[in-house]
N, C-alpha and C. Protein backbone atom coordinates (compact mmCIF):
# COMPACT_ATOMS: atom_id res chain seq x y z
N UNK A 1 -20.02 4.87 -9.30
CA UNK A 1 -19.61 3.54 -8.83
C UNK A 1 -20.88 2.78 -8.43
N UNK A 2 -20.97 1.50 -9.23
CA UNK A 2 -22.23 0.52 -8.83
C UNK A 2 -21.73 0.18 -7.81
N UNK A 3 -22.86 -0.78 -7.94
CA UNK A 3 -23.45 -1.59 -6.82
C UNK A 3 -21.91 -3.09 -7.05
N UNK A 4 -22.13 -3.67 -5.75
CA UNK A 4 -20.87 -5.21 -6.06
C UNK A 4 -19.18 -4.67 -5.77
N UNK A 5 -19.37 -3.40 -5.52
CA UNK A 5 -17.72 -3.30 -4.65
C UNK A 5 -18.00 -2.81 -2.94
N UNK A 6 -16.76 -4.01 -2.56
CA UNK A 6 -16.41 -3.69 -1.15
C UNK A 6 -15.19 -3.68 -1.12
N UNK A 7 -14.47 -2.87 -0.09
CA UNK A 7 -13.47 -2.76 0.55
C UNK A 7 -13.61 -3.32 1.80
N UNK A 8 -12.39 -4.45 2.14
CA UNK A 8 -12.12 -5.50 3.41
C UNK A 8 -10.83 -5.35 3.40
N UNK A 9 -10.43 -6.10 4.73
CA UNK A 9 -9.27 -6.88 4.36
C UNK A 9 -9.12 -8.41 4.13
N UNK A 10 -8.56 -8.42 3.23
CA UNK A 10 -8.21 -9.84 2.68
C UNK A 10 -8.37 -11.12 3.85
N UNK A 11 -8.81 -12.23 3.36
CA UNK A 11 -8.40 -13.55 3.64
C UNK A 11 -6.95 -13.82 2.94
N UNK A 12 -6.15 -14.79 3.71
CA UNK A 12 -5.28 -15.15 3.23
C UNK A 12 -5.20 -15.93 1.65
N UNK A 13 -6.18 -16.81 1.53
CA UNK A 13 -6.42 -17.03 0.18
C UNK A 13 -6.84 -16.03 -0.82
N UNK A 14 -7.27 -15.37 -0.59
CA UNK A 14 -7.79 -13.74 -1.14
C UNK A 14 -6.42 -13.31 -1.72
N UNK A 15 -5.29 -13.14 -0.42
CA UNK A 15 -3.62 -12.82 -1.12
C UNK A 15 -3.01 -13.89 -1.49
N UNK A 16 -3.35 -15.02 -1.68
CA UNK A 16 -2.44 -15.99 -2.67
C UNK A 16 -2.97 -15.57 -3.92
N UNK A 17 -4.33 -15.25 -4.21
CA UNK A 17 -4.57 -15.45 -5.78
C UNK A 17 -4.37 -13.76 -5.96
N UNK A 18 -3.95 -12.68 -5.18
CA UNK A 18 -3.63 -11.45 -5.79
C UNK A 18 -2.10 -11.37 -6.27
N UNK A 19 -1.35 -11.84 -5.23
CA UNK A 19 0.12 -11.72 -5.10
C UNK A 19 0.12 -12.88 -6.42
N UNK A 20 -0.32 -13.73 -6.70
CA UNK A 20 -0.02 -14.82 -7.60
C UNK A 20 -0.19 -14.19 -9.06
N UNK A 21 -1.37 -13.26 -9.16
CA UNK A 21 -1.64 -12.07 -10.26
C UNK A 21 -0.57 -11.68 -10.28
N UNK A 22 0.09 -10.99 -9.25
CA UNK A 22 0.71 -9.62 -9.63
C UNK A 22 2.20 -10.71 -10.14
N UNK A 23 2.43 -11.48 -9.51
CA UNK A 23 3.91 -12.11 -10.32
C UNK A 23 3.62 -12.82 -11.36
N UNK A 24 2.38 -13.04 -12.08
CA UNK A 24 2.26 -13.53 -13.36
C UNK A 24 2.04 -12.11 -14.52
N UNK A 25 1.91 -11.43 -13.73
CA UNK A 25 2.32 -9.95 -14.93
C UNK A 25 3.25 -9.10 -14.62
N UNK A 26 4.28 -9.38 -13.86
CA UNK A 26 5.85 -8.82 -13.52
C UNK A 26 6.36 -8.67 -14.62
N UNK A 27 6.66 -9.53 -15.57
CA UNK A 27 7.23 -9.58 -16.12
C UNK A 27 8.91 -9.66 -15.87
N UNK A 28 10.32 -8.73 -16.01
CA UNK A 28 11.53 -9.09 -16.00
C UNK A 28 11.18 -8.91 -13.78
N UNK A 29 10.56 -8.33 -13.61
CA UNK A 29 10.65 -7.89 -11.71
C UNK A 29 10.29 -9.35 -11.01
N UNK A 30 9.88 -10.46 -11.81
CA UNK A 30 9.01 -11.32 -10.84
C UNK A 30 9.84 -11.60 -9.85
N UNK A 31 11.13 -12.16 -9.57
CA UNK A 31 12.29 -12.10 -8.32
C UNK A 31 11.55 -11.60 -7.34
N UNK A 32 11.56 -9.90 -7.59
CA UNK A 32 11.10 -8.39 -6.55
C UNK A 32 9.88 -9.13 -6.01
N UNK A 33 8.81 -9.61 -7.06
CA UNK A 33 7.42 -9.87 -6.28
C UNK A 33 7.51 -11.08 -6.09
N UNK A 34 8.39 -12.37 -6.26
CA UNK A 34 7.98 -13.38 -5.08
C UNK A 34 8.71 -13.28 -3.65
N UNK A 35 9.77 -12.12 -3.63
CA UNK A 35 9.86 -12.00 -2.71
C UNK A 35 9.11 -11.07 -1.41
N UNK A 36 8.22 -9.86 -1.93
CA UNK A 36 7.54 -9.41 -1.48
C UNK A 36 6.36 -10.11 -1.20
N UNK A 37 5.80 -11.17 -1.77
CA UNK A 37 4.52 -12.24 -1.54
C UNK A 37 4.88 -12.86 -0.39
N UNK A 38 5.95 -13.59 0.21
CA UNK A 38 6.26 -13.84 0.83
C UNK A 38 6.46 -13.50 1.86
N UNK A 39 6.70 -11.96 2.02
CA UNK A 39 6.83 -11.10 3.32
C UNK A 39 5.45 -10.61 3.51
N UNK A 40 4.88 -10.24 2.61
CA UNK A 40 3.49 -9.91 2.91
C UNK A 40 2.70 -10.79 3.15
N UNK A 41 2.27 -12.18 3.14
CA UNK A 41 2.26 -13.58 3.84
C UNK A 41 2.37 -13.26 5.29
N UNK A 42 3.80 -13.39 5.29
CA UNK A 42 4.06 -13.25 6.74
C UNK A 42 3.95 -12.40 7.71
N UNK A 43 3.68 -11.22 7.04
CA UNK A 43 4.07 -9.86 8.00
C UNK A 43 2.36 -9.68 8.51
N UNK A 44 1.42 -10.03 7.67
CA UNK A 44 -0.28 -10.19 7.98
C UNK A 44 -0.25 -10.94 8.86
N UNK A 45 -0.05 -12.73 9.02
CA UNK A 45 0.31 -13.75 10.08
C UNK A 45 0.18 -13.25 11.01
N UNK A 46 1.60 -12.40 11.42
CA UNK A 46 2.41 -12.13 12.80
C UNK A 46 2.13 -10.78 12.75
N UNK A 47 0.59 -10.17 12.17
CA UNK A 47 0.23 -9.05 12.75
C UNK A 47 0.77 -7.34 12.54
N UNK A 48 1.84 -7.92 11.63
CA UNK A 48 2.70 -6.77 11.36
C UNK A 48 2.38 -5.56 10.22
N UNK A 49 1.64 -6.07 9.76
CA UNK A 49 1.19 -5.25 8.65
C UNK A 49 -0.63 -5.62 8.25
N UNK A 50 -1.35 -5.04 7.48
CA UNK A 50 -2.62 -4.89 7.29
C UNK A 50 -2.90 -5.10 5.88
N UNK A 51 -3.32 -5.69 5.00
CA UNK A 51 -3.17 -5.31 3.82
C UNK A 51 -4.90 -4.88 3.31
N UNK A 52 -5.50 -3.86 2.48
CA UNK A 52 -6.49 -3.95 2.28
C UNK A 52 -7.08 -4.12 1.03
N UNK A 53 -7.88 -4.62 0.48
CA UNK A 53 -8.33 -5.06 -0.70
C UNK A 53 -9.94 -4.55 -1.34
N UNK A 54 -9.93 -3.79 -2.64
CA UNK A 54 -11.16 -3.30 -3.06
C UNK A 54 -11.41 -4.42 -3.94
N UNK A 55 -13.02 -5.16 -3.58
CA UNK A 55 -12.96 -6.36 -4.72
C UNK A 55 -14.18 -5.92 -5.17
N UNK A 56 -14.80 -5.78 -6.66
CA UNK A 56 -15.82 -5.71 -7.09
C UNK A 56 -16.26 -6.55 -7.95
N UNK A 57 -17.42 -6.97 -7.53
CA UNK A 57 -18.52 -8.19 -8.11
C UNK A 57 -17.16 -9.63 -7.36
N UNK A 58 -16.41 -9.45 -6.36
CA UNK A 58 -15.60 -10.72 -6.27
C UNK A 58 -14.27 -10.53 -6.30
N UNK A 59 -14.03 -9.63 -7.96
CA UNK A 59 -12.78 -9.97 -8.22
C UNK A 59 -11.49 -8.21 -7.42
N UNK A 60 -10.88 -9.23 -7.07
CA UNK A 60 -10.05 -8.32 -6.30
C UNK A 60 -9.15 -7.24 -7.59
N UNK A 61 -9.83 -5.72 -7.32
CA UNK A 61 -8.99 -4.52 -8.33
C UNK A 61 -8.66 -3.62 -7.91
N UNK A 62 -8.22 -3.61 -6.40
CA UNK A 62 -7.31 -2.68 -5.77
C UNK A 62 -6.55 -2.37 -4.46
N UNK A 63 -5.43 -2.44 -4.66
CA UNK A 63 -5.33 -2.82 -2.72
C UNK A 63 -4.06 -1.86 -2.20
N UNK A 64 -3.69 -1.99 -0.68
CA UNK A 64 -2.79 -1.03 -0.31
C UNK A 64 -2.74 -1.85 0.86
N UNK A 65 -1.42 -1.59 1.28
CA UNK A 65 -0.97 -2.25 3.12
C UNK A 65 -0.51 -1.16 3.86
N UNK A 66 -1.00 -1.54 4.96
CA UNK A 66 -0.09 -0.77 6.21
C UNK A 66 0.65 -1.55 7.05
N UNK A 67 1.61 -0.81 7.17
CA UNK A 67 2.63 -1.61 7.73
C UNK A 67 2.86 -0.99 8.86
N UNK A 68 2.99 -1.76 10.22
CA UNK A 68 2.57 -1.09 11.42
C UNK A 68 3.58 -1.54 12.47
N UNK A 69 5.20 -1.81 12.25
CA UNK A 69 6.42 -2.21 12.48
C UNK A 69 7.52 -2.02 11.69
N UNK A 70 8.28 -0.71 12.92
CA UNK A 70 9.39 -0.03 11.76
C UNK A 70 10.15 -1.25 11.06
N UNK A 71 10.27 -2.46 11.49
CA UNK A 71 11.43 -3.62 10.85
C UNK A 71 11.06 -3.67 9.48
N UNK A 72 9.84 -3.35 8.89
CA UNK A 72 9.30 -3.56 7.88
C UNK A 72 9.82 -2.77 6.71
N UNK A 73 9.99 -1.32 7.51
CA UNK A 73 9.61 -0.01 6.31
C UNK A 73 11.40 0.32 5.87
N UNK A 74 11.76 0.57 5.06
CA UNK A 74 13.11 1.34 4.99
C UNK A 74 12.75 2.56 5.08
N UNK A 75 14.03 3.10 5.41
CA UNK A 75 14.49 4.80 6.22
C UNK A 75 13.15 4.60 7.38
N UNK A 76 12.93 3.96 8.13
CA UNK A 76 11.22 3.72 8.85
C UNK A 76 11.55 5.27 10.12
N UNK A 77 12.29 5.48 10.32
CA UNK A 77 12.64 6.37 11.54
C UNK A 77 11.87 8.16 10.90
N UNK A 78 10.62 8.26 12.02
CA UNK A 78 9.69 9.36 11.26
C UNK A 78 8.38 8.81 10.31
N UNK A 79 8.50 7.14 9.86
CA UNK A 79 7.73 6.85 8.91
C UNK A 79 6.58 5.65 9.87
N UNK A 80 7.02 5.20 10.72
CA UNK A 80 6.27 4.38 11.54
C UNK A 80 6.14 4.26 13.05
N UNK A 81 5.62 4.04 13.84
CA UNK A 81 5.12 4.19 15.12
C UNK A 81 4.64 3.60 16.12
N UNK A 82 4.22 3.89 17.05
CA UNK A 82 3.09 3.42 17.79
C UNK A 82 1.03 3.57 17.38
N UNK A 83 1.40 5.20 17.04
CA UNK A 83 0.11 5.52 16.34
C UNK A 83 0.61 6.05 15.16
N UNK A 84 1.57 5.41 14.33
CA UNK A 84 1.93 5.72 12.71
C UNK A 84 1.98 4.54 12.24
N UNK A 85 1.37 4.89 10.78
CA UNK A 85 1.38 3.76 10.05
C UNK A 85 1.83 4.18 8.59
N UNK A 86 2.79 2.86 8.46
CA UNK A 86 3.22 3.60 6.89
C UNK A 86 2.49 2.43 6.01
N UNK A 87 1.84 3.88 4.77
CA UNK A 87 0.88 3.05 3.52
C UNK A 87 1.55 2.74 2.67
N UNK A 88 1.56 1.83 2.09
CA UNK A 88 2.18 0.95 0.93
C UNK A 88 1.55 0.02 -0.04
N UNK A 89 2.13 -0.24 -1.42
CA UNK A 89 1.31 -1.37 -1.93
C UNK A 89 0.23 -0.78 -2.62
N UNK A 90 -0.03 0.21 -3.11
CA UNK A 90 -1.22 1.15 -3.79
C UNK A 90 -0.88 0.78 -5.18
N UNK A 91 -2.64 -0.21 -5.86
CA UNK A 91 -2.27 -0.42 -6.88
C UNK A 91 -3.82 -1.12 -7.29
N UNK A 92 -4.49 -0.23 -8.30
CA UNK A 92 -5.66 -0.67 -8.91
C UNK A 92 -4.86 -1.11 -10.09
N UNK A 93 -5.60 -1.96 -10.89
CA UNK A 93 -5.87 -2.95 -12.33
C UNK A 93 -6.19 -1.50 -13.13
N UNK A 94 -5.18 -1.45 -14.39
CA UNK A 94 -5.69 -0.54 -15.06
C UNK A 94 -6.54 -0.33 -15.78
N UNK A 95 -7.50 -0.99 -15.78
CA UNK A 95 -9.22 -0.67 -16.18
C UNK A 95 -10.21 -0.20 -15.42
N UNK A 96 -9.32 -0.19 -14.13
CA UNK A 96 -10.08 0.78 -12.65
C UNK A 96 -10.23 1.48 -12.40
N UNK A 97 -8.59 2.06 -12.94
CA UNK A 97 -8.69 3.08 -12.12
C UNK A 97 -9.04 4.54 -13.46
N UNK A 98 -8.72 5.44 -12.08
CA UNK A 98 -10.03 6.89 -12.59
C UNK A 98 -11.17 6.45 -12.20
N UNK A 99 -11.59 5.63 -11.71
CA UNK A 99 -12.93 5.51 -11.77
C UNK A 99 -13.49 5.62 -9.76
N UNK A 100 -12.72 6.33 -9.29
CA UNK A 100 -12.83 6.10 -7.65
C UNK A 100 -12.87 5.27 -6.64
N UNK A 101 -12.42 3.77 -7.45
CA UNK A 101 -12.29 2.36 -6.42
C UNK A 101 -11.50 2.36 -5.27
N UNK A 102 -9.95 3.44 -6.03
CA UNK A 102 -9.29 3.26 -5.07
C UNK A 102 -9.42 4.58 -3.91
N UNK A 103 -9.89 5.48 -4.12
CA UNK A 103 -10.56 6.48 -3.47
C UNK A 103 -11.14 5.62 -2.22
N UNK A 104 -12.25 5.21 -2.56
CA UNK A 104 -13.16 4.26 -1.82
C UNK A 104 -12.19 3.62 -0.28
N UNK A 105 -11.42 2.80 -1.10
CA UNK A 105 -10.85 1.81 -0.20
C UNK A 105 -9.58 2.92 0.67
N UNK A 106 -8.82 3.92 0.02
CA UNK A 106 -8.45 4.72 1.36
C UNK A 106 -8.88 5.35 2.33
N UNK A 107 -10.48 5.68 2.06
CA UNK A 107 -11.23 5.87 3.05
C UNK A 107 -11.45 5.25 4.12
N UNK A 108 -11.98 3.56 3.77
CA UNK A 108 -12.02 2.59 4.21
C UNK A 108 -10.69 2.08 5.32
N UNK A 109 -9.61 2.06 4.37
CA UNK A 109 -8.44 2.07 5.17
C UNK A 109 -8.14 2.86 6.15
N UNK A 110 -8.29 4.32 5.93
CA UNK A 110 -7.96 5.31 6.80
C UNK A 110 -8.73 5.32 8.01
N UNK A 111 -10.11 5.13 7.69
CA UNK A 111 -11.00 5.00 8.67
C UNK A 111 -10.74 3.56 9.64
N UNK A 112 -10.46 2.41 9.07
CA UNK A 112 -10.15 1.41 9.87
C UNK A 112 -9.12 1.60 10.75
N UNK A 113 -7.49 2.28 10.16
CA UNK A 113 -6.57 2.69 10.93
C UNK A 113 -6.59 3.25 12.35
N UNK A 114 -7.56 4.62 11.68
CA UNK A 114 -8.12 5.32 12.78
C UNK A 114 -9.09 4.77 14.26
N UNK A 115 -9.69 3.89 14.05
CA UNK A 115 -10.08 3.18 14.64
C UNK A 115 -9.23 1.91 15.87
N UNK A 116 -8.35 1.77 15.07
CA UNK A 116 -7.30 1.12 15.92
C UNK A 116 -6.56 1.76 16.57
N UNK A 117 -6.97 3.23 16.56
CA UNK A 117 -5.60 3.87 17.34
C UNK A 117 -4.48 4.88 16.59
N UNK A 118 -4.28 4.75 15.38
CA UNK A 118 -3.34 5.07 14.69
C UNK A 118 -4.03 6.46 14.47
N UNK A 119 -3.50 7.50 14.73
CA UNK A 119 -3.40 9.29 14.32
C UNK A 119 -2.26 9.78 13.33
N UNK A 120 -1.45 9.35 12.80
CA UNK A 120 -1.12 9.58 11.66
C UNK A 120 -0.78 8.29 10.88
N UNK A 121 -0.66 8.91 9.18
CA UNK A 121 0.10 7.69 8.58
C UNK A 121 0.95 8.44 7.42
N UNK A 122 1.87 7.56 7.03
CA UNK A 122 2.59 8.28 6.23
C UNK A 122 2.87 7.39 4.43
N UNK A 123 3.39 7.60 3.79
CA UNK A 123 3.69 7.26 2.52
C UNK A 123 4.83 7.77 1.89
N UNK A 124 5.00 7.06 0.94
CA UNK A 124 6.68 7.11 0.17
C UNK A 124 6.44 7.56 -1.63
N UNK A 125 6.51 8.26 -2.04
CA UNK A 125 6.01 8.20 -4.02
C UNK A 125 7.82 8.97 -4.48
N UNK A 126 8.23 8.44 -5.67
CA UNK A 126 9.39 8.64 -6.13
C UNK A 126 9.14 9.94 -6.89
N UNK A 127 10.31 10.72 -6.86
CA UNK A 127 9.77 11.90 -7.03
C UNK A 127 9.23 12.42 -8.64
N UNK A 128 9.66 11.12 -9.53
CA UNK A 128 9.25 11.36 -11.02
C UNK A 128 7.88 11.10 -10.95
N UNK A 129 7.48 10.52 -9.99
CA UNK A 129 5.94 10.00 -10.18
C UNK A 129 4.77 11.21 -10.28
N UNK A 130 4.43 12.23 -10.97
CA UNK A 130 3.91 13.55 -10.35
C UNK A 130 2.47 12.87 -10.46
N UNK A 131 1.86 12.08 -11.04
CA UNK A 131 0.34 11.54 -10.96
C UNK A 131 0.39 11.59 -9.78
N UNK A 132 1.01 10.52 -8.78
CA UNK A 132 0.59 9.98 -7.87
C UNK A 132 1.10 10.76 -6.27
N UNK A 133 1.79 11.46 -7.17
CA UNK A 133 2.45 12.82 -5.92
C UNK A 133 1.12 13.24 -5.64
N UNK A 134 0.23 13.94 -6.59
CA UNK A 134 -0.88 14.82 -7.02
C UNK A 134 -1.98 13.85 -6.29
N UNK A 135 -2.22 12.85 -6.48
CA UNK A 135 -3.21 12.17 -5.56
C UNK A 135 -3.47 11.84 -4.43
N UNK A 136 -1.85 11.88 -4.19
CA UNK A 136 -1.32 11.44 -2.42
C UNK A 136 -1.79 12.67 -1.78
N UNK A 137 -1.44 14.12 -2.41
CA UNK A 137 -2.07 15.02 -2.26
C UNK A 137 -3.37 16.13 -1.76
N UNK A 138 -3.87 15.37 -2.50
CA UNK A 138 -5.44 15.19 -2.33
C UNK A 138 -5.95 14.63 -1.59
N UNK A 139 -5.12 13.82 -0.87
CA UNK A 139 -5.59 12.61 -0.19
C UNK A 139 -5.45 13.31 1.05
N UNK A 140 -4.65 14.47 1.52
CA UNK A 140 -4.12 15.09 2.98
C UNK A 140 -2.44 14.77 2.66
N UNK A 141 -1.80 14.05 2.19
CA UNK A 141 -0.42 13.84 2.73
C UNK A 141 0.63 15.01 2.01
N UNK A 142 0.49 15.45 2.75
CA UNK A 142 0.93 17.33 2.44
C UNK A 142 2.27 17.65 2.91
N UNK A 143 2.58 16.92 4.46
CA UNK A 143 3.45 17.19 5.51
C UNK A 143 4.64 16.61 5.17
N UNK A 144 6.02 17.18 3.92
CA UNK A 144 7.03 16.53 3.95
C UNK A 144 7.67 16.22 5.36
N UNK A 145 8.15 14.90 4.84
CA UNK A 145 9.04 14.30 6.09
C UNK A 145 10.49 14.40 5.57
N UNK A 146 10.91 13.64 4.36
CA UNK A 146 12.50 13.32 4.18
C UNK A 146 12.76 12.81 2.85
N UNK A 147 13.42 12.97 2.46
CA UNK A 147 13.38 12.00 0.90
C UNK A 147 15.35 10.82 1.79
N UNK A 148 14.93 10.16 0.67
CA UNK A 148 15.93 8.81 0.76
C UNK A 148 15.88 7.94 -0.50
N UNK A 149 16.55 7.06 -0.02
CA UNK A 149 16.69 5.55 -1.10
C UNK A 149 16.11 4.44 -0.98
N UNK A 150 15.86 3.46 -1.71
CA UNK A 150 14.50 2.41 -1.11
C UNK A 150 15.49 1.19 -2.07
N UNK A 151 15.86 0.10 -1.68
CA UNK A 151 16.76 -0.98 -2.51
C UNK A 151 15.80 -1.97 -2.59
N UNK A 152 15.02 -2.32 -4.12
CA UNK A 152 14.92 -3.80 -4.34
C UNK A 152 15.30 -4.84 -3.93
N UNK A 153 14.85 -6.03 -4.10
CA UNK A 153 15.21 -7.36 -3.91
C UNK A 153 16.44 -7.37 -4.97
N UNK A 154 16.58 -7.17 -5.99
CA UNK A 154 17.08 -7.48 -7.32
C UNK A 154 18.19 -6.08 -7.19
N UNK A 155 18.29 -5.54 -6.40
CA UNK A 155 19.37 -4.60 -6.16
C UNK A 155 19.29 -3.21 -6.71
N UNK A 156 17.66 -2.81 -7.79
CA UNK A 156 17.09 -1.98 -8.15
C UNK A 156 17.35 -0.48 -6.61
N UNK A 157 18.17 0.42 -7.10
CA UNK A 157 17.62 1.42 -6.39
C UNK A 157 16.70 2.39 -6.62
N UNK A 158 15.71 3.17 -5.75
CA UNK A 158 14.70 4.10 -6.31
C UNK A 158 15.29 5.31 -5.55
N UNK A 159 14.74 6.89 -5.72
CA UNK A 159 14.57 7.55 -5.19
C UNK A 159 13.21 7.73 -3.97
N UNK A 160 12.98 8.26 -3.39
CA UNK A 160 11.50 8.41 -2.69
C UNK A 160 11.49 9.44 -1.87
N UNK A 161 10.70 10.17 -1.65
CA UNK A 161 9.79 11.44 -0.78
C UNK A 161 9.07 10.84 0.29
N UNK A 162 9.24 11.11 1.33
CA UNK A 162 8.08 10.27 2.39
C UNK A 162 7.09 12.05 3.12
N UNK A 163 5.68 11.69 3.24
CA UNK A 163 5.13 12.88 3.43
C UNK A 163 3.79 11.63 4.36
N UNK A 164 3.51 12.87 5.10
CA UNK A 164 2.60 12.67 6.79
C UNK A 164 1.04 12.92 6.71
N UNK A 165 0.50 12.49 6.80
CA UNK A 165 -0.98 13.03 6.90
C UNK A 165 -1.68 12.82 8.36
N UNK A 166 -1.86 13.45 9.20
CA UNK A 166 -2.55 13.69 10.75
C UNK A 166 -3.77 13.25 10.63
């Protein structure tokens, strides 16, 4: 990994032109993501959530939120806290990734968390997903918590696994 990537957190204009990306390549989901742009807008505002952003040479190619108010999370009971934070929103540009950007920025994240106070955090991956089971993995989040259901905007249901990392 060169030189020209940092991990921050976003300016608010920073998430108009990401969230504005991500619903111009939705495709049939865009509904799902202008409604999530919108909460993630707001939930940064009023402090409720964190979002973090890996931008290299500028352009923003990878990001993740924490969300740090159970009102936020579904099934949140076990998943969020006082010193828990649930991670969400994990998503490099696929010409990124493999290449350790987003590595980078959970460090970054984790370490910022930690810093505020927060001693654990947790995460959600559906259980067909085995890539990203396998990375979450790696990452420490080892500690099953619960599996459940997670409902779209658009009435989409998922499956999901939620697992703990200390």
């Amino acid at each position: 990994m060169g030189d020209g990537y940092i991990c921050k957190i976003p300016t608010l204009e920073e998430m108009e032109i990401k969230w504005d990306y991500e619903i111009a390549h939705s495709g049939n989901g865009k509904s799902n993501w202008m409604v999530w742009k919108g909460k993630a807008m707001e939930n940064f505002q009023k402090g409720d959530s964190i979002p973090y952003y890996g931008l290299l040479h500028g352009k923003i190619i990878c990001e993740a939120t924490a969300m740090l108010h159970p009102g936020l999370v579904p099934n949140s009971e076990g998943l969020v806290g006082r010193h828990m934070a649930y991670l969400n929103g994990f998503r490099t540009m696929e010409e990124y990734q493999g290449k350790g950007y987003f590595s980078k920025l959970m460090q970054f994240m984790l370490h910022d968390l930690q810093q505020r106070g927060f001693t654990e955090v947790t995460l959600g991956v559906e259980p067909k997903q085995e890539k990203n089971r396998q990375i979450y993995r790696n990452f420490g989040f080892t500690q099953y918590i619960k599996s459940a259901t997670e409902t779209y905007p658009d009435g989409t249901v998922i499956a999901v696994d939620y697992y703990r990392k200390r």
